[in-house]
N, C-alpha and C. Protein backbone atom coordinates (compact mmCIF):
# COMPACT_ATOMS: atom_id res chain seq x y z
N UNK A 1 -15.21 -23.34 9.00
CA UNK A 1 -14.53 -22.16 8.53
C UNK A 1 -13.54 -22.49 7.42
N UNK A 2 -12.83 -23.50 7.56
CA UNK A 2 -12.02 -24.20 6.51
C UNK A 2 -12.48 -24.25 4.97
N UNK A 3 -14.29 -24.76 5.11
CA UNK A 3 -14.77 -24.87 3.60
C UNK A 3 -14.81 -23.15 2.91
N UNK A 4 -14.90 -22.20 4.11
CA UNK A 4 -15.23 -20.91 3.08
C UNK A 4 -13.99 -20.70 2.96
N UNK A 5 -12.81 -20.95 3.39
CA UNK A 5 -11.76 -20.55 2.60
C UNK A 5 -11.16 -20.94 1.39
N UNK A 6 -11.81 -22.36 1.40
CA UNK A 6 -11.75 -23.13 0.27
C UNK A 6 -12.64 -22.53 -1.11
N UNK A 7 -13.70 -22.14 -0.83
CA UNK A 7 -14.58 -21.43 -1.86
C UNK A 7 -14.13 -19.65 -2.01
N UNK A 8 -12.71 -19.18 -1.94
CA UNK A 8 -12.91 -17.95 -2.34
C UNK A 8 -13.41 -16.65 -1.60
N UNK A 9 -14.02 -17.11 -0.35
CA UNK A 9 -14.94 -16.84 0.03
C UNK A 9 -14.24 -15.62 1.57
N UNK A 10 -14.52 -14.46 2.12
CA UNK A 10 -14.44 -13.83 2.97
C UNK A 10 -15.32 -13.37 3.61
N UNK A 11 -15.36 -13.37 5.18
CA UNK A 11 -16.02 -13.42 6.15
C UNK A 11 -16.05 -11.85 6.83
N UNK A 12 -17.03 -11.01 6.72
CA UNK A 12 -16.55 -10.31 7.38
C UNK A 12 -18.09 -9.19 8.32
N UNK A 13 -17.85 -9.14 9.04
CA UNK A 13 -19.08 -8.48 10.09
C UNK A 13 -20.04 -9.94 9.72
N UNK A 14 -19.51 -10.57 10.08
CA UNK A 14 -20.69 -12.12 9.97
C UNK A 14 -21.42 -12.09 8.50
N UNK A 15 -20.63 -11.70 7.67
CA UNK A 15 -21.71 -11.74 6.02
C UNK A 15 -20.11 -12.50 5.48
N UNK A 16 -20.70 -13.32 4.59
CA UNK A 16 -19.92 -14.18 3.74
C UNK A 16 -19.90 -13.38 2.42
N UNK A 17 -19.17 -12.82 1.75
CA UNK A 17 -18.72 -12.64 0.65
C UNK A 17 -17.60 -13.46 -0.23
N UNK A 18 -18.73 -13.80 -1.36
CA UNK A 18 -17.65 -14.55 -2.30
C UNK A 18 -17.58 -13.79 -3.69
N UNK A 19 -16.33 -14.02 -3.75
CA UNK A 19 -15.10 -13.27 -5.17
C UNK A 19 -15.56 -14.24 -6.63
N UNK A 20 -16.17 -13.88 -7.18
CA UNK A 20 -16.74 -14.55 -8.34
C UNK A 20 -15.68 -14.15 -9.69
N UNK A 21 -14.16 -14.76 -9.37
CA UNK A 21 -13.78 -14.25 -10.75
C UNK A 21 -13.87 -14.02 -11.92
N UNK A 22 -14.95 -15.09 -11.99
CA UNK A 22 -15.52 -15.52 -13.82
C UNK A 22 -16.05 -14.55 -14.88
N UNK A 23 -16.56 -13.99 -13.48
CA UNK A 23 -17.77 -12.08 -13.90
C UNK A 23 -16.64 -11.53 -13.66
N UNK A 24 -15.62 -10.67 -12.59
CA UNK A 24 -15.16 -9.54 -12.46
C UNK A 24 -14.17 -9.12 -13.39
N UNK A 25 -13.23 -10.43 -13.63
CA UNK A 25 -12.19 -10.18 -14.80
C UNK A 25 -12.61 -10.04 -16.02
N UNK A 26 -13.21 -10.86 -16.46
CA UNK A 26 -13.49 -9.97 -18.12
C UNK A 26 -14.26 -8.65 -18.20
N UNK A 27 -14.84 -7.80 -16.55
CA UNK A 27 -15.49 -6.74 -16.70
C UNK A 27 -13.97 -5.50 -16.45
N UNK A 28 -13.20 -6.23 -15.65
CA UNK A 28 -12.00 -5.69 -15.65
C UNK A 28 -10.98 -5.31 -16.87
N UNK A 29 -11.09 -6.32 -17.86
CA UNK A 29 -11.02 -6.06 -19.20
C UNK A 29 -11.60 -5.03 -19.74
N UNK A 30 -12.49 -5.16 -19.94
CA UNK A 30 -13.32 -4.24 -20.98
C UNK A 30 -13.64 -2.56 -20.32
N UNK A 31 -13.30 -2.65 -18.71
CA UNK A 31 -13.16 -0.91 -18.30
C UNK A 31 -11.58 -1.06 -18.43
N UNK A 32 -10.47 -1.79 -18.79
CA UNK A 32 -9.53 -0.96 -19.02
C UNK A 32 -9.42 -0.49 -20.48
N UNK A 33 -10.13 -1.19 -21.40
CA UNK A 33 -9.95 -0.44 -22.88
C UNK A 33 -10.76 1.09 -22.70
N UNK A 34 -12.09 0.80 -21.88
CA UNK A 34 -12.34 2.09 -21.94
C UNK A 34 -11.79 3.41 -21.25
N UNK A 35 -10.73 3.05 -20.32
CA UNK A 35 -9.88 4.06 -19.31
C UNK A 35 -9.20 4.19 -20.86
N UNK A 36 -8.60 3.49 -21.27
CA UNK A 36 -7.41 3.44 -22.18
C UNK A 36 -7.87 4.74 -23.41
N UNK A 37 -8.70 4.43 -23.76
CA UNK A 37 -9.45 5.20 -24.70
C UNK A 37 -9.71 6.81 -24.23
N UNK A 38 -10.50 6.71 -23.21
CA UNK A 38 -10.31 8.16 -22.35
C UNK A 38 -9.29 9.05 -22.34
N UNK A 39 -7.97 7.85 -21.85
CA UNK A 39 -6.47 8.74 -22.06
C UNK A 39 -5.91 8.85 -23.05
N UNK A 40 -6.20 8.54 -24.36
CA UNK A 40 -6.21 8.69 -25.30
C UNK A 40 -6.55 9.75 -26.09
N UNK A 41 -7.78 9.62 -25.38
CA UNK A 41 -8.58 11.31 -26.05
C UNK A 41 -7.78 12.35 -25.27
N UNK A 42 -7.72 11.98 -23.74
CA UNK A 42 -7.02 13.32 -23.21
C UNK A 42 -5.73 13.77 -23.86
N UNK A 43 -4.54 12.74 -24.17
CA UNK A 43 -3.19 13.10 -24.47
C UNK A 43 -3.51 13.67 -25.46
N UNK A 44 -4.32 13.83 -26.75
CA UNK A 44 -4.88 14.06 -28.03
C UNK A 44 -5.23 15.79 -27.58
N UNK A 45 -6.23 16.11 -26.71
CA UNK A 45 -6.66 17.49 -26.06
C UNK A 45 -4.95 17.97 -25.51
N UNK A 46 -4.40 17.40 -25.17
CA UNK A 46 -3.65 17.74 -24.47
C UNK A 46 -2.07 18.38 -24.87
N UNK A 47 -2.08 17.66 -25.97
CA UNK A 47 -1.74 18.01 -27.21
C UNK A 47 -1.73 19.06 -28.03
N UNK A 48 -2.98 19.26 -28.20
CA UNK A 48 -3.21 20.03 -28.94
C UNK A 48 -3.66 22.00 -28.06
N UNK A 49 -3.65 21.18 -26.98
CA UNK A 49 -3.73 22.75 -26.09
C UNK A 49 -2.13 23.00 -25.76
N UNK A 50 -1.37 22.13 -25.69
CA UNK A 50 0.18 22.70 -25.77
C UNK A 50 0.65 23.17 -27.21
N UNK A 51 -0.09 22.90 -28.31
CA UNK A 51 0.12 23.67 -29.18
C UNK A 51 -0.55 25.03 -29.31
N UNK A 52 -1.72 25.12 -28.89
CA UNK A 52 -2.70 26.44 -29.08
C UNK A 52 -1.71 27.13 -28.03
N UNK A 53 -1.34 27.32 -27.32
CA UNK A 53 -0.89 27.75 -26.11
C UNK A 53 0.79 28.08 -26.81
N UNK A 54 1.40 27.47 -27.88
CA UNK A 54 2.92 27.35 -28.24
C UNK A 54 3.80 27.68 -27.36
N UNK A 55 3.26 26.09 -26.46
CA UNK A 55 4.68 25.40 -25.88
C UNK A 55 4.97 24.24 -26.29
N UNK A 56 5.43 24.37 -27.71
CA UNK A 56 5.72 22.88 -28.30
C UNK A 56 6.97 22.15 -27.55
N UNK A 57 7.85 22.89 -26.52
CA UNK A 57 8.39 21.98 -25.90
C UNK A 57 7.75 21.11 -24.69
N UNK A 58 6.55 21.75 -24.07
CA UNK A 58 6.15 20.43 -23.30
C UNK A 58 5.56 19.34 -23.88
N UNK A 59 5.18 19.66 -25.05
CA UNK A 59 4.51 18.20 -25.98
C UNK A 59 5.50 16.66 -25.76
N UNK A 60 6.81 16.57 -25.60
CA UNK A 60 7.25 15.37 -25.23
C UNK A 60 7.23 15.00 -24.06
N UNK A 61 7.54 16.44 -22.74
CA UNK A 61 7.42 15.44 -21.20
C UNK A 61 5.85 15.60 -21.36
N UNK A 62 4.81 15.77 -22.06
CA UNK A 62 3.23 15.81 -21.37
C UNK A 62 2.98 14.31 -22.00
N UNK A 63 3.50 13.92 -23.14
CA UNK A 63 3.49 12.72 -23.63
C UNK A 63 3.72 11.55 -22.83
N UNK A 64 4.98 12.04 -22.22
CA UNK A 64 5.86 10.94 -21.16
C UNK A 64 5.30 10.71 -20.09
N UNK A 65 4.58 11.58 -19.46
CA UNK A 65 3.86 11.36 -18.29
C UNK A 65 2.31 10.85 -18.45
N UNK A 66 2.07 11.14 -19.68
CA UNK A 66 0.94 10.51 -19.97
C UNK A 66 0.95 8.91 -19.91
N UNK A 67 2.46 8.38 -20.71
CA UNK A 67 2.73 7.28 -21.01
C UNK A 67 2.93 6.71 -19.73
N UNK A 68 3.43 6.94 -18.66
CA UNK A 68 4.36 6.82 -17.01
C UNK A 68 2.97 6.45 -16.77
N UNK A 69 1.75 7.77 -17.02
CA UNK A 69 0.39 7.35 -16.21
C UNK A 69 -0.34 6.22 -16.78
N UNK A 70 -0.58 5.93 -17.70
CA UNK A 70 -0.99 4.45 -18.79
C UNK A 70 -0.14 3.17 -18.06
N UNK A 71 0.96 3.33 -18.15
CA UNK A 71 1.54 2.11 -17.32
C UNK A 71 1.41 1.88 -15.97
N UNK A 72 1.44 2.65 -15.31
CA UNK A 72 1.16 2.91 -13.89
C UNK A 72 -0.47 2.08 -13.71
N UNK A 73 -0.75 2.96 -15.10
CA UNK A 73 -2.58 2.21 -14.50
C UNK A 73 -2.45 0.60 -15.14
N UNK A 74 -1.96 0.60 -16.23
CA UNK A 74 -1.42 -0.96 -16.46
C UNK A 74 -1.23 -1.91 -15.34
N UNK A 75 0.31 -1.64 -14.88
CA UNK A 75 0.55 -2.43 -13.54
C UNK A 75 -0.72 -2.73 -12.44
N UNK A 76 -1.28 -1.61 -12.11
CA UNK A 76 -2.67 -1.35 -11.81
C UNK A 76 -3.18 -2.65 -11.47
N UNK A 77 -3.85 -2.94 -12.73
CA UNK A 77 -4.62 -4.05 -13.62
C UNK A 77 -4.40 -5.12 -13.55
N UNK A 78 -2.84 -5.48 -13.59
CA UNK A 78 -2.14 -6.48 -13.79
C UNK A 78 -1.89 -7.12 -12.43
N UNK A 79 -1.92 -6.54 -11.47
CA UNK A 79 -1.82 -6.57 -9.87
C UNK A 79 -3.11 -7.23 -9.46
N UNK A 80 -4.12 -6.39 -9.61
CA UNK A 80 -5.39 -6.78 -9.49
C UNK A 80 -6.19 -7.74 -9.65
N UNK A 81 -5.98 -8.49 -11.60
CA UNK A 81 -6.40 -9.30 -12.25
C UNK A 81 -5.57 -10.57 -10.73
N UNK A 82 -4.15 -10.23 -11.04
CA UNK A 82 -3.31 -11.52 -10.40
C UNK A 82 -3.44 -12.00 -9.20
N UNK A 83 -3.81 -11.19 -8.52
CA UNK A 83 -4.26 -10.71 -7.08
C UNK A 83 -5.55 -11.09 -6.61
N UNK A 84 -6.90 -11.06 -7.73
CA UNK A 84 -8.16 -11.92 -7.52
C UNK A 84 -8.55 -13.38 -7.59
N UNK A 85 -7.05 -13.73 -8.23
CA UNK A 85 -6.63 -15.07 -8.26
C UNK A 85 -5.77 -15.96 -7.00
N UNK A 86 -5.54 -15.37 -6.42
CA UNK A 86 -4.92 -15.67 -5.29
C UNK A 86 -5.96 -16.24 -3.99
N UNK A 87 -5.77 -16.89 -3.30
CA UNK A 87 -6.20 -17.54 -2.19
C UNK A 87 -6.71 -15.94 -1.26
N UNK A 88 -7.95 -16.16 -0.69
CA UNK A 88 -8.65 -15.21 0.30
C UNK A 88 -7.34 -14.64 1.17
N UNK A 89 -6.95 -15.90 2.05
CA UNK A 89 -5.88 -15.04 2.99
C UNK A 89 -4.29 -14.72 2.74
N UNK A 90 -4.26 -14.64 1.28
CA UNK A 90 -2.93 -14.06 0.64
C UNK A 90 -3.28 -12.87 -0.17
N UNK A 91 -4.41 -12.47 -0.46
CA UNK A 91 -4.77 -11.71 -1.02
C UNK A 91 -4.29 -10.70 -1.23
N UNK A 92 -4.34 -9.75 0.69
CA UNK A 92 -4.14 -8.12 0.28
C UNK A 92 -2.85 -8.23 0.28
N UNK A 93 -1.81 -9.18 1.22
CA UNK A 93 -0.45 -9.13 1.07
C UNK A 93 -0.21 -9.31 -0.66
N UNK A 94 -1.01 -9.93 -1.37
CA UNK A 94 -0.12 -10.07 -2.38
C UNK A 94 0.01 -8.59 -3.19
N UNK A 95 -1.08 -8.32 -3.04
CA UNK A 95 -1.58 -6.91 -3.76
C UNK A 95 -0.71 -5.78 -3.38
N UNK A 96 -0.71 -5.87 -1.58
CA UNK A 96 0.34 -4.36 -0.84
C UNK A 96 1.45 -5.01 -1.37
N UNK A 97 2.13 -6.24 -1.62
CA UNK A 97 3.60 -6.10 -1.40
C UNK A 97 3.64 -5.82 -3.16
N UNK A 98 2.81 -5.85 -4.33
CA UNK A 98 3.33 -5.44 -5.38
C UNK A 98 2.81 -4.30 -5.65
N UNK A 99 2.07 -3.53 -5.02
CA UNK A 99 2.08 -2.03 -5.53
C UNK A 99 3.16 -0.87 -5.19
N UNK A 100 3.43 -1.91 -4.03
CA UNK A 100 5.01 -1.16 -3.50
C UNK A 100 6.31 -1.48 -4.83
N UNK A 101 6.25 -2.30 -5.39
CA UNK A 101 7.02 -2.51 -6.46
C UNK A 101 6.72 -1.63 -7.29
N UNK A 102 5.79 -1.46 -7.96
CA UNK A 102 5.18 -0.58 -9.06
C UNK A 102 5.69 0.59 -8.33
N UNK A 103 5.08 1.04 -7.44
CA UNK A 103 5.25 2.76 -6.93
C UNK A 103 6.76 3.38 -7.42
N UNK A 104 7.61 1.95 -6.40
CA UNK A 104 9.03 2.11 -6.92
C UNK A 104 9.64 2.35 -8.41
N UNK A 105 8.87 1.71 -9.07
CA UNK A 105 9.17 1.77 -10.65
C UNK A 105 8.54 3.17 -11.20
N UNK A 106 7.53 3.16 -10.83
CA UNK A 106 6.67 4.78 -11.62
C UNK A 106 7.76 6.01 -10.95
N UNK A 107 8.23 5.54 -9.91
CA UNK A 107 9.18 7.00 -9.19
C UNK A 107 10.53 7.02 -9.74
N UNK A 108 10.97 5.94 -9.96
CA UNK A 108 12.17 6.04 -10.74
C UNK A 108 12.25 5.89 -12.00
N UNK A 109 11.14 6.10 -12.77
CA UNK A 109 11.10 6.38 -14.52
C UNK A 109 10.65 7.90 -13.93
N UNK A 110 10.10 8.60 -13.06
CA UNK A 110 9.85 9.66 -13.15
C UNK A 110 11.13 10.62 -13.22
N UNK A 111 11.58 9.89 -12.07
CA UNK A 111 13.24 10.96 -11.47
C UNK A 111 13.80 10.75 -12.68
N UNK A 112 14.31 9.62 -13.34
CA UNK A 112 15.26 9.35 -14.32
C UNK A 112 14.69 10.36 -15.18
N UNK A 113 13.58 10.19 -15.95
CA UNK A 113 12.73 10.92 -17.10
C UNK A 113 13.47 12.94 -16.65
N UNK A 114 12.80 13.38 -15.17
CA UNK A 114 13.90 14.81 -15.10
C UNK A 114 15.01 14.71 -14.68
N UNK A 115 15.72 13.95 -14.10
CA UNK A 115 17.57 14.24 -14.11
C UNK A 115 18.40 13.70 -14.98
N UNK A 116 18.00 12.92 -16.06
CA UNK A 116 18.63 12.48 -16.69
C UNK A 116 18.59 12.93 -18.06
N UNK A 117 17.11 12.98 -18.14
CA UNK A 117 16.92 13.52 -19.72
C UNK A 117 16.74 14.73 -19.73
N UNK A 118 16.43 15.26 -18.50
CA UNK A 118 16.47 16.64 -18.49
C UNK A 118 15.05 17.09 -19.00
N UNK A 119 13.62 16.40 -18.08
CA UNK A 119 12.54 16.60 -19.11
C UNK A 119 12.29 17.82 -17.88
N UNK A 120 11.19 18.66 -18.40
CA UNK A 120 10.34 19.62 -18.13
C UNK A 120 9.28 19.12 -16.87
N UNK A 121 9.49 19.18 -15.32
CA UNK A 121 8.94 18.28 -14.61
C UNK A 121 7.36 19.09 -14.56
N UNK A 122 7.34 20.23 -14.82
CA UNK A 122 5.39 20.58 -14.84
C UNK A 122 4.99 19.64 -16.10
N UNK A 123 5.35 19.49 -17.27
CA UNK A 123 4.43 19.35 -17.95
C UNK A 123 4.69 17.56 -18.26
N UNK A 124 5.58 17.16 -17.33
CA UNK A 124 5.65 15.46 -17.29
C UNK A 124 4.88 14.88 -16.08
N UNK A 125 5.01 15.69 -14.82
CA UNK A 125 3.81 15.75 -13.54
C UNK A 125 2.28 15.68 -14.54
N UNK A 126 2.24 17.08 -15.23
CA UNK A 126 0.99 17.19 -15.93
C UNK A 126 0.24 16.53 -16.38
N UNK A 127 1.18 15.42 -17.21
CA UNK A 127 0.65 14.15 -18.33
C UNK A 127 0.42 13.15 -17.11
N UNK A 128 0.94 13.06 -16.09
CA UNK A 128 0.98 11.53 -15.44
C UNK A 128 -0.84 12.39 -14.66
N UNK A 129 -0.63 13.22 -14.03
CA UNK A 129 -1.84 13.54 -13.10
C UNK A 129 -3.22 13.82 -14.48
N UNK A 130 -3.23 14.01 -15.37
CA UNK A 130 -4.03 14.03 -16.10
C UNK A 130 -4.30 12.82 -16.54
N UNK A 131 -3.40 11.79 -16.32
CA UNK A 131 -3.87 10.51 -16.91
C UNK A 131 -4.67 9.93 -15.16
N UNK A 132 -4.23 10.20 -14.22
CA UNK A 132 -5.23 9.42 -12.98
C UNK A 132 -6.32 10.62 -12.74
N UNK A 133 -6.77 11.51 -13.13
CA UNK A 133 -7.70 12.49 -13.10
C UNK A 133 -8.70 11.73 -14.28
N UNK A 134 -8.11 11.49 -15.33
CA UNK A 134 -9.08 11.33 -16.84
C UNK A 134 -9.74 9.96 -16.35
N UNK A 135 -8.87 8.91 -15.79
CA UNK A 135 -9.14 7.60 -15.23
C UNK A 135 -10.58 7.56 -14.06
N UNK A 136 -10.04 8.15 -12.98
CA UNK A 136 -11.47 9.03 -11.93
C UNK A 136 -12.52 9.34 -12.54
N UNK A 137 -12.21 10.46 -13.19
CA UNK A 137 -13.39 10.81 -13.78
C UNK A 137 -14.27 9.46 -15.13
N UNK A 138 -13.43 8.85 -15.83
CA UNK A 138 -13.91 7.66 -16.35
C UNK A 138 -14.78 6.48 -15.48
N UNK A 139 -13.89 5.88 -14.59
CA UNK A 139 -14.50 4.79 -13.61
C UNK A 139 -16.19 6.02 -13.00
N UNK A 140 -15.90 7.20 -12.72
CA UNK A 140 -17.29 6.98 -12.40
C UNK A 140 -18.66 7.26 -13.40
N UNK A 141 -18.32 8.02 -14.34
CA UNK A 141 -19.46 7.70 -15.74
C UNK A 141 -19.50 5.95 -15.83
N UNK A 142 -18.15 5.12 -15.88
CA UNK A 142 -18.47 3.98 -16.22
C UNK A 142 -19.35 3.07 -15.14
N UNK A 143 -19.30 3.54 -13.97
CA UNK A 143 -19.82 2.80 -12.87
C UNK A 143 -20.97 3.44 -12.64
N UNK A 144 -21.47 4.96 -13.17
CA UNK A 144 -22.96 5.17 -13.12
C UNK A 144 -23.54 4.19 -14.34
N UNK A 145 -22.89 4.00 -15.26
CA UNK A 145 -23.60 3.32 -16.54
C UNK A 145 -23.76 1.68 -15.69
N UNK A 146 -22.90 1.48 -14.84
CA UNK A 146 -23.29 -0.23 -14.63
C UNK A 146 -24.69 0.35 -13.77
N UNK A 147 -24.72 0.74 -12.65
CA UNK A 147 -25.58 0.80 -11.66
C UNK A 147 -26.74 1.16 -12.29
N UNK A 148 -27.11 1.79 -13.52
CA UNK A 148 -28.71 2.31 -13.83
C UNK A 148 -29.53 1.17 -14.01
């Protein structure tokens, strides 16, 4: 049992699964440019329907929450990548104890962003949930395109 922990490797309902970082991270790369791009286009739509609509004042909190949601999915990534690098049985601890960090950080750029600056909390909610909606809906076009 010692050698599969040594190889990466997790045991589970009696099937050995091994974590092949070599493949997953640079595929991890290349779907975050394309999430990135997605939210890109959305803040762009999003944008531009707070103008058709003339509420040019939510155009900065829909921005901000867009930006809150981009980083959020950043940290994401950055958790993940660091996290597949880690030893089998440190793994999910390493992962739960830093998304609890992040959470903490995305909630207090949120609060700060409305009590402090006084942003518009629908249309800064708006930008952040439109950026993990645009993301969803991305990962699964991108994950029907791997599977065909």
């Amino acid at each position: 049992m010692k050698q599969l922990r040594d190889m990466d490797s997790k045991t589970i309902d009696s099937t050995t699964v091994k974590i092949d970082t070599s493949t997953i991270l640079p595929q991890l790369d290349s779907t975050g440019v394309r999430v990135a791009v997605c939210n890109a286009i959305m803040l762009g739509i999003g944008i531009a329907l707070c103008l058709a609509i003339k509420k040019e004042s939510a155009i900065l909190p829909f921005t901000l929450g867009v930006i809150s949601g981009v980083f959020n999915l950043y940290m994401y990534m950055k958790i993940l990548k660091k996290g597949l690098t880690k030893p089998i049985d440190n793994m999910a601890s390493f992962i739960m104890s830093r998304y609890y960090v992040k959470f903490a950080i995305i909630m207090v750029t949120l609060v700060a962003l409305i009590l402090l600056f006084k942003m518009n909390p629908l249309p800064l909610l708006a930008g952040f949930t439109a950026t993990i909606m645009t993301t969803i809906i991305a990962m699964i076009f991108i994950s029907r395109k791997e599977f065909e």
